[in-house]
PDB file of N, CA and C in Angstrom:
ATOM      1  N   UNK A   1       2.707  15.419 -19.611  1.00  0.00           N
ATOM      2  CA  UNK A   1       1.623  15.581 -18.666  1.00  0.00           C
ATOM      3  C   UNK A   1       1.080  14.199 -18.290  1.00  0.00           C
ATOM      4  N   UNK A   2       0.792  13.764 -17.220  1.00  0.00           N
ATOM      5  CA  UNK A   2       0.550  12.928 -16.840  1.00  0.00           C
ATOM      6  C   UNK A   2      -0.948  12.578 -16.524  1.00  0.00           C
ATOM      7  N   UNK A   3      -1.641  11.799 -17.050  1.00  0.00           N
ATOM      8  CA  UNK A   3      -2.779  11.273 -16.632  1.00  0.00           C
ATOM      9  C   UNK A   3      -3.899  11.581 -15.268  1.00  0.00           C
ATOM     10  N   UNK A   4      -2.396  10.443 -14.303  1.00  0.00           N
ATOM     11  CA  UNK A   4      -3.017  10.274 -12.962  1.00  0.00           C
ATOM     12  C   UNK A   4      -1.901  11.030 -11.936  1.00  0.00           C
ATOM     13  N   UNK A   5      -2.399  11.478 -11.256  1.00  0.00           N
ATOM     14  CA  UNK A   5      -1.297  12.092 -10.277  1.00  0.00           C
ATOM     15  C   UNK A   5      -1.182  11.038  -8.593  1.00  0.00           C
ATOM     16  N   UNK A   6      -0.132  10.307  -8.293  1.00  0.00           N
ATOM     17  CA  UNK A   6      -0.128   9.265  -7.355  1.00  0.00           C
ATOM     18  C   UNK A   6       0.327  10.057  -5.783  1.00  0.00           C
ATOM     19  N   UNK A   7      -0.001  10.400  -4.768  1.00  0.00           N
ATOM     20  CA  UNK A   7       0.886  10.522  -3.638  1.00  0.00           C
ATOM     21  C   UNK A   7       0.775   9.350  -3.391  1.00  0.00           C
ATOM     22  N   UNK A   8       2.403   9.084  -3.151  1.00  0.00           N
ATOM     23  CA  UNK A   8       2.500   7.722  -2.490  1.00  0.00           C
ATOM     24  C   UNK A   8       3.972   7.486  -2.021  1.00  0.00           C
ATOM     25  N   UNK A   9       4.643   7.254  -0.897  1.00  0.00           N
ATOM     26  CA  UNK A   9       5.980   6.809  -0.529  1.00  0.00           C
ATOM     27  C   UNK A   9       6.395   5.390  -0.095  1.00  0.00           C
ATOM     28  N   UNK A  10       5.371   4.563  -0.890  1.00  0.00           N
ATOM     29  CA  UNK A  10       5.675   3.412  -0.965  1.00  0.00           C
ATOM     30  C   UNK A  10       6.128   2.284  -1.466  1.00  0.00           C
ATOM     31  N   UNK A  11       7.798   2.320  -1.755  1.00  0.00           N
ATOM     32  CA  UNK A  11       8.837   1.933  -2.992  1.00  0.00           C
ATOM     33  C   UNK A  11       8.173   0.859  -3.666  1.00  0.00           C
ATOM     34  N   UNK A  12       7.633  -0.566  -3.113  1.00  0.00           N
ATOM     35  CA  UNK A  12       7.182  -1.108  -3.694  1.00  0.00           C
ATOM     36  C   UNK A  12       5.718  -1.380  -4.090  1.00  0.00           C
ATOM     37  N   UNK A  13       5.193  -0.562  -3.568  1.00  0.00           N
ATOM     38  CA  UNK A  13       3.500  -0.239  -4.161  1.00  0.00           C
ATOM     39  C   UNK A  13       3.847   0.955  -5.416  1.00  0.00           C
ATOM     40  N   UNK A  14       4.318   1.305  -5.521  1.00  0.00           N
ATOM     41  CA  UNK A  14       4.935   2.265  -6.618  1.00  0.00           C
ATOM     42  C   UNK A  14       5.355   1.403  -7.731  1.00  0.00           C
ATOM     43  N   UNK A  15       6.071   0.472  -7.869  1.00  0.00           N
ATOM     44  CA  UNK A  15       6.539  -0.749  -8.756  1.00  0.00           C
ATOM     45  C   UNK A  15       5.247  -1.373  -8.930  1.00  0.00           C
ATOM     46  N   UNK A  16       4.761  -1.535  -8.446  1.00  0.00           N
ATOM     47  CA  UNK A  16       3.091  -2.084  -9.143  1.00  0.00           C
ATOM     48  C   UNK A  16       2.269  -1.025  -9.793  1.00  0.00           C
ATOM     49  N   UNK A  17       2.013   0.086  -9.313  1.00  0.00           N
ATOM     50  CA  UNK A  17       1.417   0.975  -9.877  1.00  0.00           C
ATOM     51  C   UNK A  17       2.072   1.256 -11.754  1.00  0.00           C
ATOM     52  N   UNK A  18       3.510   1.551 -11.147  1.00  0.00           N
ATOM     53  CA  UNK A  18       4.072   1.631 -12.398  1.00  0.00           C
ATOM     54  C   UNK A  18       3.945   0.898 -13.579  1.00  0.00           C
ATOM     55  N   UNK A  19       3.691  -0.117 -13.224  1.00  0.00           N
ATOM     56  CA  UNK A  19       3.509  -1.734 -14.050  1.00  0.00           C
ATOM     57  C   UNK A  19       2.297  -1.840 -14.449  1.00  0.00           C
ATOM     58  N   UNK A  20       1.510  -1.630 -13.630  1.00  0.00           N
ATOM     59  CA  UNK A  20      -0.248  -1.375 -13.702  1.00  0.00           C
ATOM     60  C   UNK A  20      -0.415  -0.390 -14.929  1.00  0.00           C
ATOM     61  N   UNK A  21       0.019   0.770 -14.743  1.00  0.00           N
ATOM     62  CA  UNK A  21      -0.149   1.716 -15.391  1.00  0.00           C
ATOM     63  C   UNK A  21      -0.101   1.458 -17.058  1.00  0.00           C
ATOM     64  N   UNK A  22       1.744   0.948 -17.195  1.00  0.00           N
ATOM     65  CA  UNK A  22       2.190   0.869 -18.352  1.00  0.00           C
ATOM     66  C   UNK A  22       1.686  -0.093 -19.211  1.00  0.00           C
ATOM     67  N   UNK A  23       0.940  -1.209 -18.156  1.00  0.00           N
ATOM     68  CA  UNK A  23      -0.319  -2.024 -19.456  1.00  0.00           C
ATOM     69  C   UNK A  23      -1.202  -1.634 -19.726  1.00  0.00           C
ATOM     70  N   UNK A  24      -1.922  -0.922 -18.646  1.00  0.00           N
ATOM     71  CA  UNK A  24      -3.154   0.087 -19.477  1.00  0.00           C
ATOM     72  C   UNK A  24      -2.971   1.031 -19.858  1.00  0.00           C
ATOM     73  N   UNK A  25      -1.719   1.394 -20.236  1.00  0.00           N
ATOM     74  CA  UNK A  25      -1.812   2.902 -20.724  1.00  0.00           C
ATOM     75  C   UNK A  25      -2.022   3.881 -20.745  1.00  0.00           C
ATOM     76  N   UNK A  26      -1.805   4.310 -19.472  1.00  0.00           N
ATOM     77  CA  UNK A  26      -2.134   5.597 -18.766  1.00  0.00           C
ATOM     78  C   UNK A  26      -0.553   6.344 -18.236  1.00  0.00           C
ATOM     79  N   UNK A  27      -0.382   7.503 -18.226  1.00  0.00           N
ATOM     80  CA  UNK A  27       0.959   7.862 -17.649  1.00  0.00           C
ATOM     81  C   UNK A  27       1.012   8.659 -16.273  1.00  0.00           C
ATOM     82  N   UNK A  28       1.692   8.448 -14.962  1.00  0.00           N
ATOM     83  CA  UNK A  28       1.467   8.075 -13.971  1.00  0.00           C
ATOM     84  C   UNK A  28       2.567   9.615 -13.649  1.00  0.00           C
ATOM     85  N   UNK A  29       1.971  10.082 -12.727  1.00  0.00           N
ATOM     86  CA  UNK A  29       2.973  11.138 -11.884  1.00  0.00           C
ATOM     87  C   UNK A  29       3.060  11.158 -10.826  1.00  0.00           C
ATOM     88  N   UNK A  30       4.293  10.233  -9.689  1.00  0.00           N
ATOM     89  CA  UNK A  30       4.251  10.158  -8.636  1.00  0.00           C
ATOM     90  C   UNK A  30       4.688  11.037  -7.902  1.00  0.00           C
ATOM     91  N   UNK A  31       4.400  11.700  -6.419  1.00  0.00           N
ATOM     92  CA  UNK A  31       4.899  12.396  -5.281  1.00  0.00           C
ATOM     93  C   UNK A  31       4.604  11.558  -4.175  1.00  0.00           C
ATOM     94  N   UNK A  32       5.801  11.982  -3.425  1.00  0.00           N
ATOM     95  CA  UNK A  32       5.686  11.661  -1.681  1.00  0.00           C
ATOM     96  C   UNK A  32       5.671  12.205  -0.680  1.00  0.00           C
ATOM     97  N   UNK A  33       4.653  13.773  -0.939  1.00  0.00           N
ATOM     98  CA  UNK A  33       4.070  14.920  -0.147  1.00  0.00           C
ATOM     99  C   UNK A  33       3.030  15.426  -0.969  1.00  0.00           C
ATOM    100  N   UNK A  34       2.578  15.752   0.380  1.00  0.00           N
ATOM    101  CA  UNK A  34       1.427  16.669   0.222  1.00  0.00           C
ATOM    102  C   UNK A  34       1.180  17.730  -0.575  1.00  0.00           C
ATOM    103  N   UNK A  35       2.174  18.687  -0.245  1.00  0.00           N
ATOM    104  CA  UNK A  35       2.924  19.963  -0.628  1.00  0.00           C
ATOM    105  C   UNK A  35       2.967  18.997  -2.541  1.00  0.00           C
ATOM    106  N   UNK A  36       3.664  18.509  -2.474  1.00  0.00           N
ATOM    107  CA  UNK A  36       4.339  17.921  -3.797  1.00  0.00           C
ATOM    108  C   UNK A  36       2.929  17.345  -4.352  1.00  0.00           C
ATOM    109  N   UNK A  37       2.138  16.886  -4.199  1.00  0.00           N
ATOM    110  CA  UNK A  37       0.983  16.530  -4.489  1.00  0.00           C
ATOM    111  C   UNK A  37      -0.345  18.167  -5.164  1.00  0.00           C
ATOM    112  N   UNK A  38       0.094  18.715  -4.160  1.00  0.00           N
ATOM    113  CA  UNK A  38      -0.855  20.598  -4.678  1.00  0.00           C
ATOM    114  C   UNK A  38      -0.273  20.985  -5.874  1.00  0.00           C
ATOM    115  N   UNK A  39       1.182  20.940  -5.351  1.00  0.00           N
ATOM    116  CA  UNK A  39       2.017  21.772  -6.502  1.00  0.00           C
ATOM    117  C   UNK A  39       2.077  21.085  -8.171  1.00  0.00           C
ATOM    118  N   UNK A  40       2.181  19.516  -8.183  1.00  0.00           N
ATOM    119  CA  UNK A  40       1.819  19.246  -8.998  1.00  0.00           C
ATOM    120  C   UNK A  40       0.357  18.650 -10.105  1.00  0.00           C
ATOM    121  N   UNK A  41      -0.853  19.218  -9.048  1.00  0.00           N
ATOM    122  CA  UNK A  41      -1.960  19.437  -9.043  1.00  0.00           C
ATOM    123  C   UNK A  41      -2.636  20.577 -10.144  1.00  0.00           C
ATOM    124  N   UNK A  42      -1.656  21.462  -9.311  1.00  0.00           N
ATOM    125  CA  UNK A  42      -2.100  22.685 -10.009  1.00  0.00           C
ATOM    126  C   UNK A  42      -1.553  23.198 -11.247  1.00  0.00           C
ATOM    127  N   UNK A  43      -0.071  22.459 -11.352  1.00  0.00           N
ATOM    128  CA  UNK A  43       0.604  22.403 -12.546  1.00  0.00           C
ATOM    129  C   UNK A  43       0.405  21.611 -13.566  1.00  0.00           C
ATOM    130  N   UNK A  44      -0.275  20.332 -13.641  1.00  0.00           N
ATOM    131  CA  UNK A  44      -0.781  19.367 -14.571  1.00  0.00           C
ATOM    132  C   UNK A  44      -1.924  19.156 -14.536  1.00  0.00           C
ATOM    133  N   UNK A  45      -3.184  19.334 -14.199  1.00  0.00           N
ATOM    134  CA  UNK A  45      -4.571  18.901 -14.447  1.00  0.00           C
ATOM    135  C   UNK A  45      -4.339  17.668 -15.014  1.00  0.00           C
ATOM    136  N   UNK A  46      -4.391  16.744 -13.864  1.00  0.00           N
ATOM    137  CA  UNK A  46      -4.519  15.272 -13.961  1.00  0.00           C
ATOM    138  C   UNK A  46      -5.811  15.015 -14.332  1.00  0.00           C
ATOM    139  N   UNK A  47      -6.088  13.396 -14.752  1.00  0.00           N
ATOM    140  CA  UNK A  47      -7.453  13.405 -14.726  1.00  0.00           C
ATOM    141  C   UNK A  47      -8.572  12.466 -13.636  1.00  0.00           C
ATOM    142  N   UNK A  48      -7.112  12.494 -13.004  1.00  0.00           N
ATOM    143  CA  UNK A  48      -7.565  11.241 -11.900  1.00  0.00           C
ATOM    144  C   UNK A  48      -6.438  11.467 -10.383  1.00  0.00           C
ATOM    145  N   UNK A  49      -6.632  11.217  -9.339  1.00  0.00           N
ATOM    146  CA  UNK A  49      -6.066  11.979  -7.948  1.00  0.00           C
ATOM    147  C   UNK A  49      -6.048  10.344  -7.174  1.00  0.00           C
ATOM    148  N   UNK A  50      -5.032  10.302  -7.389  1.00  0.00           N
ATOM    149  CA  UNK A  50      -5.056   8.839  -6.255  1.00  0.00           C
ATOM    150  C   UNK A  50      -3.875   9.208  -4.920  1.00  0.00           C
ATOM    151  N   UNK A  51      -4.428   8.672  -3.481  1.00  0.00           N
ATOM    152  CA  UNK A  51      -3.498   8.953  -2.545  1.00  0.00           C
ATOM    153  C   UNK A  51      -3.882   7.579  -1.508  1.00  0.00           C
ATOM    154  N   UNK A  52      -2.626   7.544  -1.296  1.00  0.00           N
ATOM    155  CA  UNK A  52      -2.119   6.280  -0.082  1.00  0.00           C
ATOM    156  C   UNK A  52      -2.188   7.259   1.629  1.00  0.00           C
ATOM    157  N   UNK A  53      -3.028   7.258   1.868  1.00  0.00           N
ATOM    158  CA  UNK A  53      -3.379   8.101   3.288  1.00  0.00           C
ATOM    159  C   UNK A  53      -2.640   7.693   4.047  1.00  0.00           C
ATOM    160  N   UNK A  54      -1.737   6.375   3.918  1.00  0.00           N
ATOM    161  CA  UNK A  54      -0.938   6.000   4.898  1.00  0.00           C
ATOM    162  C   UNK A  54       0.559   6.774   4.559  1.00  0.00           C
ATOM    163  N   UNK A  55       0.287   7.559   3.730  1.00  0.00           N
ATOM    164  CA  UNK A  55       1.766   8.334   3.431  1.00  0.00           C
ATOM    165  C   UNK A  55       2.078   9.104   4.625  1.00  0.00           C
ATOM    166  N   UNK A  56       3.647   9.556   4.877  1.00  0.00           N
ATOM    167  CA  UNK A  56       4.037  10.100   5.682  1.00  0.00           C
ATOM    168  C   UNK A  56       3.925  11.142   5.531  1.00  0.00           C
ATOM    169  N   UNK A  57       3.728  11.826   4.160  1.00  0.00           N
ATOM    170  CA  UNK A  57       3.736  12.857   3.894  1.00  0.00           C
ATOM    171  C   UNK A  57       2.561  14.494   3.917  1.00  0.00           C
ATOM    172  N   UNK A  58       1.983  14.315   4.673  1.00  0.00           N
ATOM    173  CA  UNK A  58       0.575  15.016   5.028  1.00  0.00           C
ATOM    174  C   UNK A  58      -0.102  15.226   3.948  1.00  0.00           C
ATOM    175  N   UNK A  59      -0.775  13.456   3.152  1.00  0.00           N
ATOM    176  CA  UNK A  59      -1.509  12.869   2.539  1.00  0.00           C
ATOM    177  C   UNK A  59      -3.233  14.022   2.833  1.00  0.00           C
ATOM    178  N   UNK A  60      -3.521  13.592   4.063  1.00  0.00           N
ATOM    179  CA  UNK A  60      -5.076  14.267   4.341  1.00  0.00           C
ATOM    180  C   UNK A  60      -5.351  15.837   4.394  1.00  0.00           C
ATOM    181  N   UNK A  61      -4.371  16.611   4.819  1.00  0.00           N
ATOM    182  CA  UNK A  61      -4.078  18.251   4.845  1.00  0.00           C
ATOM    183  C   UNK A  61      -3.922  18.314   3.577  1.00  0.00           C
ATOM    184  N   UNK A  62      -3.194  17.741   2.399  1.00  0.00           N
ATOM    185  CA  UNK A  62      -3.294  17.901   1.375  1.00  0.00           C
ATOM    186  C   UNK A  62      -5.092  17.459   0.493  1.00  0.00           C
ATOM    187  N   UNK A  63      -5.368  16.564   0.810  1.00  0.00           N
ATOM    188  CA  UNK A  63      -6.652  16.159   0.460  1.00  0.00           C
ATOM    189  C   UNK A  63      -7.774  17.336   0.841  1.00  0.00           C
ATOM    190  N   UNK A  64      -7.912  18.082   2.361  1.00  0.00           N
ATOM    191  CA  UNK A  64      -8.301  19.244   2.859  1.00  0.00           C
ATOM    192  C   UNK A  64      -8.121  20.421   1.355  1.00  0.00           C
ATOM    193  N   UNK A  65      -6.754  20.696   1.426  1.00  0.00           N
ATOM    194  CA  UNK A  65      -6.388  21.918   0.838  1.00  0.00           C
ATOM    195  C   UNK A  65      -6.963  21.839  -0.908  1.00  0.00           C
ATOM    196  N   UNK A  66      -7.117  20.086  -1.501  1.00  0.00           N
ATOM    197  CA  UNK A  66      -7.341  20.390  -2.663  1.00  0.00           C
ATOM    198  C   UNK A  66      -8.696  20.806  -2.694  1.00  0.00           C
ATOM    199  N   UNK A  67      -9.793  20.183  -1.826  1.00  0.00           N
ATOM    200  CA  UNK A  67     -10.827  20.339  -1.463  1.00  0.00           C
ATOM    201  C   UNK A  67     -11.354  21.569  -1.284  1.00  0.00           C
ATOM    202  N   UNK A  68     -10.989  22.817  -0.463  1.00  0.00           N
ATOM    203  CA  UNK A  68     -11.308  23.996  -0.178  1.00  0.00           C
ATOM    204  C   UNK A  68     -10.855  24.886  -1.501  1.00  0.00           C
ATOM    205  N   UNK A  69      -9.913  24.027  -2.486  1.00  0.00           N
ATOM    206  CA  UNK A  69     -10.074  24.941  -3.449  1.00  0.00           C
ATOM    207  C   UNK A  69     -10.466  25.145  -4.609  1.00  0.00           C
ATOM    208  N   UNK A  70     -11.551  23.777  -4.768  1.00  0.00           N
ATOM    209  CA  UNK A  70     -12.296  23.574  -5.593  1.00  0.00           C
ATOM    210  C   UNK A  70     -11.945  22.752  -6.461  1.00  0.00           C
ATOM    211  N   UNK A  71     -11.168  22.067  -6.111  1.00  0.00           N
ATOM    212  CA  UNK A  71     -10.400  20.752  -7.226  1.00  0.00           C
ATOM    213  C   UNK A  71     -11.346  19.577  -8.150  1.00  0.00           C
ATOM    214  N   UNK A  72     -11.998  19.828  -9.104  1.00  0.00           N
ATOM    215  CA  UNK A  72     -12.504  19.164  -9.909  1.00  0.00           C
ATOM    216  C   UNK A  72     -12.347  17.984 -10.023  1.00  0.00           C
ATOM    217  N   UNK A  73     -10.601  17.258  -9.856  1.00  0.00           N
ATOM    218  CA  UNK A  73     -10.595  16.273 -10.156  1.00  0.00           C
ATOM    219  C   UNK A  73     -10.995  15.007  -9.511  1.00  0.00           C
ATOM    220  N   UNK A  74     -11.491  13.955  -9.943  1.00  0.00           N
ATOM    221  CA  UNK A  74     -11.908  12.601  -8.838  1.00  0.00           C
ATOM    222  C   UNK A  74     -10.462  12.472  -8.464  1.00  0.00           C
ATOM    223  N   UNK A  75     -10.589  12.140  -6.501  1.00  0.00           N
ATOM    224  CA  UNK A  75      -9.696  11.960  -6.011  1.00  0.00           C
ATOM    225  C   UNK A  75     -10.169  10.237  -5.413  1.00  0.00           C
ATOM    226  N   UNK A  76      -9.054   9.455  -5.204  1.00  0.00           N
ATOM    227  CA  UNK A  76      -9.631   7.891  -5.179  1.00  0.00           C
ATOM    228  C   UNK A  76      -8.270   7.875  -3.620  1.00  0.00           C
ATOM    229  N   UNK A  77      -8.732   7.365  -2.296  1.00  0.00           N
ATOM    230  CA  UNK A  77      -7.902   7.246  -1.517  1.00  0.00           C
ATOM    231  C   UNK A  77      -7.507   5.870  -1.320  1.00  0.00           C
ATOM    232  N   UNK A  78      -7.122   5.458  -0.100  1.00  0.00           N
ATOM    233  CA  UNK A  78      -6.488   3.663   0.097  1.00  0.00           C
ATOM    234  C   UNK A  78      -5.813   3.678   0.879  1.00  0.00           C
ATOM    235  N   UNK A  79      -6.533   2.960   2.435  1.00  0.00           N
ATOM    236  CA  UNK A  79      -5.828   2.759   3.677  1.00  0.00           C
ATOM    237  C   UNK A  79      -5.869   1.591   3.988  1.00  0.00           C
ATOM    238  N   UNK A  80      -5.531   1.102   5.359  1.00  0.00           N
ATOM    239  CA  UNK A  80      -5.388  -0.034   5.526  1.00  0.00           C
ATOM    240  C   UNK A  80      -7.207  -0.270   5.892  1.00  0.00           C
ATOM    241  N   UNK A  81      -7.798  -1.189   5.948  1.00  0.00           N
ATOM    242  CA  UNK A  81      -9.489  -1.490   6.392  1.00  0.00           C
ATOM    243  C   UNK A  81      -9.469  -1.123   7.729  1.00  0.00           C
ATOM    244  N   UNK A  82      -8.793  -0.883   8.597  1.00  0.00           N
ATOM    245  CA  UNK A  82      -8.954  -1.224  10.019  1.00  0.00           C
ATOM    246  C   UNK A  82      -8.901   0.517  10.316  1.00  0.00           C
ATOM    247  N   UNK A  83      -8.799   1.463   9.276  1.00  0.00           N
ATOM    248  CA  UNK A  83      -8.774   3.120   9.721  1.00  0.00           C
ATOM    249  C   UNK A  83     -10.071   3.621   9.480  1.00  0.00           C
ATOM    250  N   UNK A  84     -10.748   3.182   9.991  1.00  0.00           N
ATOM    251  CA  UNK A  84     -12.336   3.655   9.663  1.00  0.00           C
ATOM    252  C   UNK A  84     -12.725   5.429   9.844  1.00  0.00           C
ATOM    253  N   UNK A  85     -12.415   5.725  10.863  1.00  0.00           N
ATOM    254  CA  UNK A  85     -11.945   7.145  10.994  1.00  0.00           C
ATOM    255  C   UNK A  85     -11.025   7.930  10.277  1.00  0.00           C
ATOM    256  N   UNK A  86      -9.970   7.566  10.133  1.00  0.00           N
ATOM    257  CA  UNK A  86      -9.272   8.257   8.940  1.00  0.00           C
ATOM    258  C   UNK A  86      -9.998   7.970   7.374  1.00  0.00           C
ATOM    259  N   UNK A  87     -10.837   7.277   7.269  1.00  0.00           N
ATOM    260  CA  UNK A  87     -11.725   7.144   5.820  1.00  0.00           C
ATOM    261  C   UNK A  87     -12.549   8.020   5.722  1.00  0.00           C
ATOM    262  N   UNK A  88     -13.180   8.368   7.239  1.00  0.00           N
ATOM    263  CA  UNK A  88     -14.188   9.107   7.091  1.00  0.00           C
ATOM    264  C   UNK A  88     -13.811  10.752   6.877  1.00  0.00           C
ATOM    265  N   UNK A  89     -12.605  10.923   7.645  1.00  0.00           N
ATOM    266  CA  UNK A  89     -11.955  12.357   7.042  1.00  0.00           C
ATOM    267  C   UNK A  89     -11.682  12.459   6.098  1.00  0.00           C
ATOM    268  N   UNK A  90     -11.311  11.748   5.487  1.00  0.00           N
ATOM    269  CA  UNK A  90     -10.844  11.496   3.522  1.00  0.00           C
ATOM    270  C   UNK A  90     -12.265  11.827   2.941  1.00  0.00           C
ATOM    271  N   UNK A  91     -13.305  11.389   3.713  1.00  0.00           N
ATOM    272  CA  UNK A  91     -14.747  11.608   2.722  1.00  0.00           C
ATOM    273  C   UNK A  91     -15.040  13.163   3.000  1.00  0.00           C
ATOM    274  N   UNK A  92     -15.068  13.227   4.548  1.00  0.00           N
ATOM    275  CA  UNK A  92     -14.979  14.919   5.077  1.00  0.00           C
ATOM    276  C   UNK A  92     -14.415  15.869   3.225  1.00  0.00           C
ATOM    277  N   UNK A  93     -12.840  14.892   3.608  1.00  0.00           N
ATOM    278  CA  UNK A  93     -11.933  15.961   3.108  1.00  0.00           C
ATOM    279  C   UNK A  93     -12.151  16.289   1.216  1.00  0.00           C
ATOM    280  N   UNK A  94     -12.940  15.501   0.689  1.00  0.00           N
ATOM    281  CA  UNK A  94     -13.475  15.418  -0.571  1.00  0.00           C
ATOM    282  C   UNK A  94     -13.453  14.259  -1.443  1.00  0.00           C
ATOM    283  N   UNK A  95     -12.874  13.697  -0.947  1.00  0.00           N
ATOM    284  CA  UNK A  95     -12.118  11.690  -1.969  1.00  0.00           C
ATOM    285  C   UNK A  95     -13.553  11.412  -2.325  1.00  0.00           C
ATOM    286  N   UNK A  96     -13.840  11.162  -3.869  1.00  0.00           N
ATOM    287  CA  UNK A  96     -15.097  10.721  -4.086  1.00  0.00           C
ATOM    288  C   UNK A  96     -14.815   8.883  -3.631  1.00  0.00           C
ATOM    289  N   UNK A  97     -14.189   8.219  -3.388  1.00  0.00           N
ATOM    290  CA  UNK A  97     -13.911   6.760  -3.128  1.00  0.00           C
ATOM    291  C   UNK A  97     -12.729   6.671  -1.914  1.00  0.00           C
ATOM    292  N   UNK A  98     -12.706   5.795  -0.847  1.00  0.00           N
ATOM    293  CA  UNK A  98     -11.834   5.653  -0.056  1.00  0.00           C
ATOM    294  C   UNK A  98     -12.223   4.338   0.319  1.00  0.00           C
ATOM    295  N   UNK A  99     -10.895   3.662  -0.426  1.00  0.00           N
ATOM    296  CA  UNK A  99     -11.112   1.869  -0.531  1.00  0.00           C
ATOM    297  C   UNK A  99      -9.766   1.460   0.400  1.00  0.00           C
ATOM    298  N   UNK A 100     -10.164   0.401   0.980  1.00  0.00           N
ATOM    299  CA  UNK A 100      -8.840  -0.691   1.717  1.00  0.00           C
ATOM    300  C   UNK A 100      -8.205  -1.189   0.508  1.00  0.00           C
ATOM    301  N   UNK A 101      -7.185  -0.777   1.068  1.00  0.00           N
ATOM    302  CA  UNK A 101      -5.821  -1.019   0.130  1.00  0.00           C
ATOM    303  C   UNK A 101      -5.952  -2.555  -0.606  1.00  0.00           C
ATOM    304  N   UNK A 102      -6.610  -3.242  -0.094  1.00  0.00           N
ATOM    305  CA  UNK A 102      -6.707  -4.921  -0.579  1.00  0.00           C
ATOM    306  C   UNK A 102      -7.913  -4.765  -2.282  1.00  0.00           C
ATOM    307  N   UNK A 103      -8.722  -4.056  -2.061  1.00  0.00           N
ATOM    308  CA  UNK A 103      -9.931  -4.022  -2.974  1.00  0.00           C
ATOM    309  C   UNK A 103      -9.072  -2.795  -3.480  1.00  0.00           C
ATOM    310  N   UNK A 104      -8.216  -1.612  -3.417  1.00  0.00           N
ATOM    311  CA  UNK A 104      -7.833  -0.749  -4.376  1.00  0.00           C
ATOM    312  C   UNK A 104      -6.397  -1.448  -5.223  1.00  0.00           C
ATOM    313  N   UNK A 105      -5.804  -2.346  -4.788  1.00  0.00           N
ATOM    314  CA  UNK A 105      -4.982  -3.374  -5.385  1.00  0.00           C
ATOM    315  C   UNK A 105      -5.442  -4.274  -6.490  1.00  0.00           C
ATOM    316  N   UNK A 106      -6.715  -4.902  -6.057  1.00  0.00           N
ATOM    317  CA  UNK A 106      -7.548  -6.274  -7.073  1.00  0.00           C
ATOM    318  C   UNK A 106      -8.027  -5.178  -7.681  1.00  0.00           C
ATOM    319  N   UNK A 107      -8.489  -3.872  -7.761  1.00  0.00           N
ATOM    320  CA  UNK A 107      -9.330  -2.975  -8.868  1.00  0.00           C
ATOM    321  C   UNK A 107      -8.465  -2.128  -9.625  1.00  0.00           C
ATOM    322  N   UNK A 108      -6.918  -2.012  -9.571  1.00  0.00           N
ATOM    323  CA  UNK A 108      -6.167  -0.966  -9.869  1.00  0.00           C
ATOM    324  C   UNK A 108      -5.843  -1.114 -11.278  1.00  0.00           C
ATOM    325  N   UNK A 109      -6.216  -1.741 -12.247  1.00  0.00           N
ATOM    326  CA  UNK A 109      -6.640  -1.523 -13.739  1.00  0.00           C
ATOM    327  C   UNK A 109      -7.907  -1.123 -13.844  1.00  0.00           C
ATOM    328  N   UNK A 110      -8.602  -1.539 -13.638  1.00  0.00           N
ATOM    329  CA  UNK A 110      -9.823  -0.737 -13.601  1.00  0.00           C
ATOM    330  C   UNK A 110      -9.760   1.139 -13.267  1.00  0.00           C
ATOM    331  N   UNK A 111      -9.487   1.223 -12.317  1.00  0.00           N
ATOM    332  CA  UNK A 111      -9.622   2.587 -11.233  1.00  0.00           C
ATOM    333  C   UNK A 111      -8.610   3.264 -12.464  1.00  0.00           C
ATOM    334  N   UNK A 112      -7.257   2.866 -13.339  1.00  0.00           N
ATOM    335  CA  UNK A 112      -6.657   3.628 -13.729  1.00  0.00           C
ATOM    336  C   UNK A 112      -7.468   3.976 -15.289  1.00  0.00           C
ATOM    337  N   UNK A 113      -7.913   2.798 -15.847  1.00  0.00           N
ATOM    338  CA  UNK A 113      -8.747   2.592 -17.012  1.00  0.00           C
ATOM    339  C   UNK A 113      -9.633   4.418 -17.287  1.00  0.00           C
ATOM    340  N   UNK A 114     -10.099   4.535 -15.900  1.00  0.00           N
ATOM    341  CA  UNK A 114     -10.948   5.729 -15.498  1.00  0.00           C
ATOM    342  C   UNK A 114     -10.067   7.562 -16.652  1.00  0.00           C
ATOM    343  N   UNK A 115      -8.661   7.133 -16.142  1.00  0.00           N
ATOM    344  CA  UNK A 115      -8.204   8.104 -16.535  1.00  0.00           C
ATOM    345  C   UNK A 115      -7.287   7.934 -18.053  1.00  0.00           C
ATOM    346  N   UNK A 116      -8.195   7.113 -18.938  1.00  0.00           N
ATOM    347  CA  UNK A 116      -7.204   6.777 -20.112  1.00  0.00           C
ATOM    348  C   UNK A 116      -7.271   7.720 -20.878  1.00  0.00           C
ATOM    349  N   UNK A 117      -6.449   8.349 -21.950  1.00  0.00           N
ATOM    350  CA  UNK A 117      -7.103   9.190 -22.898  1.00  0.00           C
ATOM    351  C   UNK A 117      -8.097   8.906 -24.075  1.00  0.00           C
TER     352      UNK A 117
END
């Protein structure tokens, strides 16, 4: 069971995460959908919800759907700074945090620290 649950389809932001992870000690469950993001939502009770909104994978409909169904867990998003509108649907959509990818990069021991056992 994994810790943190990641949507993300980004080969090498994934290699950092991974790396990130394995020094603080947290264990990491990545998807690169939405769909794949619910399903393994509902199957692992993560303790922490991180998503790359710039995924191809209908990142925010998924963020919507965990939202309407009462998803407990802190969800933490990360776009580029310049999507100010797409941040604000992420807040709509439930993300207790929606940081520019630059400040969720310099904080990403920290942010994972959140979900250690």
């Amino acid at each position: 069971m994994a810790d943190v649950l990641v949507l993300i389809d980004d080969l090498f932001f994934q290699a950092k995460l991974t790396e990130t992870a394995r020094h603080v000690g947290v264990a990491l469950e990545m998807v690169s959908t939405g769909e794949a993001l619910l399903s393994a939502a509902a199957a692992n009770s993560p303790k922490l919800v991180l998503v790359d909104l710039n995924a191809r994978g209908g990142s925010l409909e998924a963020l919507e759907r965990l939202h309407q169904a009462g998803n407990p867990v802190p969800v933490i998003a990360f776009l580029s700074h310049v999507q100010v509108e797409l941040a604000e649907r992420a807040r709509a959509a439930g993300c207790q945090q929606v940081l520019p990818r630059s400040k969720f990069t310099a904080e990403l021991a920290a942010i994972l620290r959140q979900a250690k056992p």
